[in-house]
C-alpha atoms as a PDB file:
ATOM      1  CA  UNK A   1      21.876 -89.092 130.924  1.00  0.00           C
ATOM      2  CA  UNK A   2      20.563 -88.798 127.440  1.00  0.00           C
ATOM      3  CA  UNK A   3      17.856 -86.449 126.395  1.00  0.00           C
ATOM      4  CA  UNK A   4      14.218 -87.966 126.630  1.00  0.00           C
ATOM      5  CA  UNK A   5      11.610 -88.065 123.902  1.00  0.00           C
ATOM      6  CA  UNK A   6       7.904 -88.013 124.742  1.00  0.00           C
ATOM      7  CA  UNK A   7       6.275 -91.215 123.746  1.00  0.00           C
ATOM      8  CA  UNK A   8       2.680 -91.548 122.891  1.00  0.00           C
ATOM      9  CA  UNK A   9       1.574 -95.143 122.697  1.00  0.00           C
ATOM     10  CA  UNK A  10      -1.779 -96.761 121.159  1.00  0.00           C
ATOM     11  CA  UNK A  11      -2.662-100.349 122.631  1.00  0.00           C
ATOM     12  CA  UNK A  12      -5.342-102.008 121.439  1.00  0.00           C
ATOM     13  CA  UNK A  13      -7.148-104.892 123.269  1.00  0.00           C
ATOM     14  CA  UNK A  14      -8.131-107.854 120.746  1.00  0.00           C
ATOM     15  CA  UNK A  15     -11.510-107.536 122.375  1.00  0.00           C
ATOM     16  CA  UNK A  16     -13.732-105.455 124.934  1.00  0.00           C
ATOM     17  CA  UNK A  17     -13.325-108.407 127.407  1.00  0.00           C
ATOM     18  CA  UNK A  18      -9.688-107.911 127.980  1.00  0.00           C
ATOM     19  CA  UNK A  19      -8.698-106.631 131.370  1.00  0.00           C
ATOM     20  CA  UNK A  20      -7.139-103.152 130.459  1.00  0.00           C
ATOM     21  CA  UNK A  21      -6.016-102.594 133.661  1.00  0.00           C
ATOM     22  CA  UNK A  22      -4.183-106.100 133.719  1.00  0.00           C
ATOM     23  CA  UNK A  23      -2.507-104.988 130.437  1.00  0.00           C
ATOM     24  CA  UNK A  24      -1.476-101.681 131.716  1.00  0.00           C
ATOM     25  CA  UNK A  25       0.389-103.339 134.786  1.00  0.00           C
ATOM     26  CA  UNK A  26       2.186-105.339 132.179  1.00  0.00           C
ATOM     27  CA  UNK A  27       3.482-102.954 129.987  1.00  0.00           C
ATOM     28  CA  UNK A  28       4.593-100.371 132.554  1.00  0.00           C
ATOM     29  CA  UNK A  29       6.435-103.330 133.930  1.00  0.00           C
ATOM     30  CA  UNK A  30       7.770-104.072 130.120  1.00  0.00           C
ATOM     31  CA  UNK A  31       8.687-100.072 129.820  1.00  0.00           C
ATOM     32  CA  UNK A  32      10.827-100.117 132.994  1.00  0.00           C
ATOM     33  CA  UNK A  33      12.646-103.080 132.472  1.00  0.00           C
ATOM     34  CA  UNK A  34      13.857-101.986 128.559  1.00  0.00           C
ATOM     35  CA  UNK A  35      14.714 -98.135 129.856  1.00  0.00           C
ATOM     36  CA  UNK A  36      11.586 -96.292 129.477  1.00  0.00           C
ATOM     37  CA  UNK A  37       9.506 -94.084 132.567  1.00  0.00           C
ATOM     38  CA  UNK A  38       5.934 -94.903 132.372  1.00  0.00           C
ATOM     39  CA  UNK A  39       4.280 -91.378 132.854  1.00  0.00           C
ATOM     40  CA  UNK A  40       0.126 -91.375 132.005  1.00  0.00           C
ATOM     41  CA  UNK A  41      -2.118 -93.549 131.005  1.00  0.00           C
ATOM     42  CA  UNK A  42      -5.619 -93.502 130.089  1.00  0.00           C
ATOM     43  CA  UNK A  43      -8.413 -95.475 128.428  1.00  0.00           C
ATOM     44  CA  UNK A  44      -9.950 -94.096 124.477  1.00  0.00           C
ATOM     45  CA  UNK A  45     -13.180 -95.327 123.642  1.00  0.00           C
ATOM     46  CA  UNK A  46     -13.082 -96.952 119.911  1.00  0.00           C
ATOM     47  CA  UNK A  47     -16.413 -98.670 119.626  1.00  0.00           C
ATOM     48  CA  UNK A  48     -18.897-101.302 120.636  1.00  0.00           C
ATOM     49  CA  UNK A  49     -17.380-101.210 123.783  1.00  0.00           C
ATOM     50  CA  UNK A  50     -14.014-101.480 122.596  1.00  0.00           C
ATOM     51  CA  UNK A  51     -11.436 -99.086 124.268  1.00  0.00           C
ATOM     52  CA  UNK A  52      -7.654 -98.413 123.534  1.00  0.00           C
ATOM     53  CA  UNK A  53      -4.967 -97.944 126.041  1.00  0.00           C
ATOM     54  CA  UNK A  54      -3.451 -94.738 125.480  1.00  0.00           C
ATOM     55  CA  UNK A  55       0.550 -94.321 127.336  1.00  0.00           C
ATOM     56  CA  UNK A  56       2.381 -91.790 127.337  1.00  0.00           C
ATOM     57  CA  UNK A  57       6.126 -92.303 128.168  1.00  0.00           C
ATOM     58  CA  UNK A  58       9.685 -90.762 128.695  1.00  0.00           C
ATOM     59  CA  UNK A  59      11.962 -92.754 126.427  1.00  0.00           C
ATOM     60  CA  UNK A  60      15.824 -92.367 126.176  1.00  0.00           C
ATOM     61  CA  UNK A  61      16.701 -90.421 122.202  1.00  0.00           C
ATOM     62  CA  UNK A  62      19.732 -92.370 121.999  1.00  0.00           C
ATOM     63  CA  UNK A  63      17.306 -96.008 121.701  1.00  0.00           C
ATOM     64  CA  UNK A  64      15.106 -96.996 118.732  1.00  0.00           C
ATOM     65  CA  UNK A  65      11.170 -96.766 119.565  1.00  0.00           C
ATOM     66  CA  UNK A  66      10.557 -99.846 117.697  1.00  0.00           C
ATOM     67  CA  UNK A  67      11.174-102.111 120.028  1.00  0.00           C
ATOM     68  CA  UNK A  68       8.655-100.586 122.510  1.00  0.00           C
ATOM     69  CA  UNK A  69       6.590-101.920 119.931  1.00  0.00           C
ATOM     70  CA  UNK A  70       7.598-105.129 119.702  1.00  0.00           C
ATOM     71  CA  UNK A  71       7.492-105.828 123.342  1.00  0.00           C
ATOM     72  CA  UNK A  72       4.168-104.549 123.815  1.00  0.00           C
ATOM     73  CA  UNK A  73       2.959-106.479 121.123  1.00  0.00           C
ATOM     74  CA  UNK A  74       3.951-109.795 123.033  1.00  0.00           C
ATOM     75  CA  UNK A  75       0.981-109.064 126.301  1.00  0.00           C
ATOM     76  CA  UNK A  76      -2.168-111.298 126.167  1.00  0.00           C
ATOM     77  CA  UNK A  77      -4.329-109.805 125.108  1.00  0.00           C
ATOM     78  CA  UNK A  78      -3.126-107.346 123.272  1.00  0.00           C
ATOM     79  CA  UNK A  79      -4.187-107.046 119.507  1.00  0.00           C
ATOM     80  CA  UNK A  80      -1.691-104.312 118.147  1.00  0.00           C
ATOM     81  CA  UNK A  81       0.356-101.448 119.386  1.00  0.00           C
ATOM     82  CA  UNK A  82       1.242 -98.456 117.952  1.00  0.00           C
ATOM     83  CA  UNK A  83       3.178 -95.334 118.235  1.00  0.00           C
ATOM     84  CA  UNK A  84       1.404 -92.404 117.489  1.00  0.00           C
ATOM     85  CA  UNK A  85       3.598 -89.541 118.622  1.00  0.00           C
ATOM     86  CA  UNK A  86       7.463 -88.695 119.337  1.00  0.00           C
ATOM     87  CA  UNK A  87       8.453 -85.842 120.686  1.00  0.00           C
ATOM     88  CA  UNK A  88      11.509 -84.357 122.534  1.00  0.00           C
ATOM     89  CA  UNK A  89      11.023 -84.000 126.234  1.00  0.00           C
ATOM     90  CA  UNK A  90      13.975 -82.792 128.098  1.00  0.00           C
ATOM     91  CA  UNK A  91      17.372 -82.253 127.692  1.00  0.00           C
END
């Protein structure tokens, strides 16, 4: 098994209305299927109501972080994602 990084993900909602927890069930689902281990998650008020979706996850070293990204990016809902940490893990 390879060694895992320590992913910190920032997901931002296009607006205050969007169900966060709805989005959260989506990309843990999304993590899992491309090889990732959803770990924490918690909720980062912005402003005027508006609060980002903050995951932290064990991802695989030996594939690119990018295309956590990229999937994310594809949930209603979602305005932007963004990775805003890497770290080694284990191994």
């Amino acid at each position: 098994m390879p060694a895992l990084a320590a992913v910190t993900i920032r997901i931002m909602p296009v607006s205050p209305s969007v169900d966060l927890k709805k989005v959260k069930e989506d990309a843990e689902a999304i993590i899992k299927k491309i090889g990732g281990l959803p770990h924490s998650t918690e909720e980062q008020p912005i402003a005027f109501g508006l609060k980002a979706l903050i995951l932290i996850i064990g991802w695989p070293e030996n594939l690119q972080p990018e295309i956590i990204e990229t999937e994310l990016a594809k949930i209603d809902g979602v305005n932007s994602v963004e990775i805003t940490d890497v770290r080694r893990a284990f191994g």
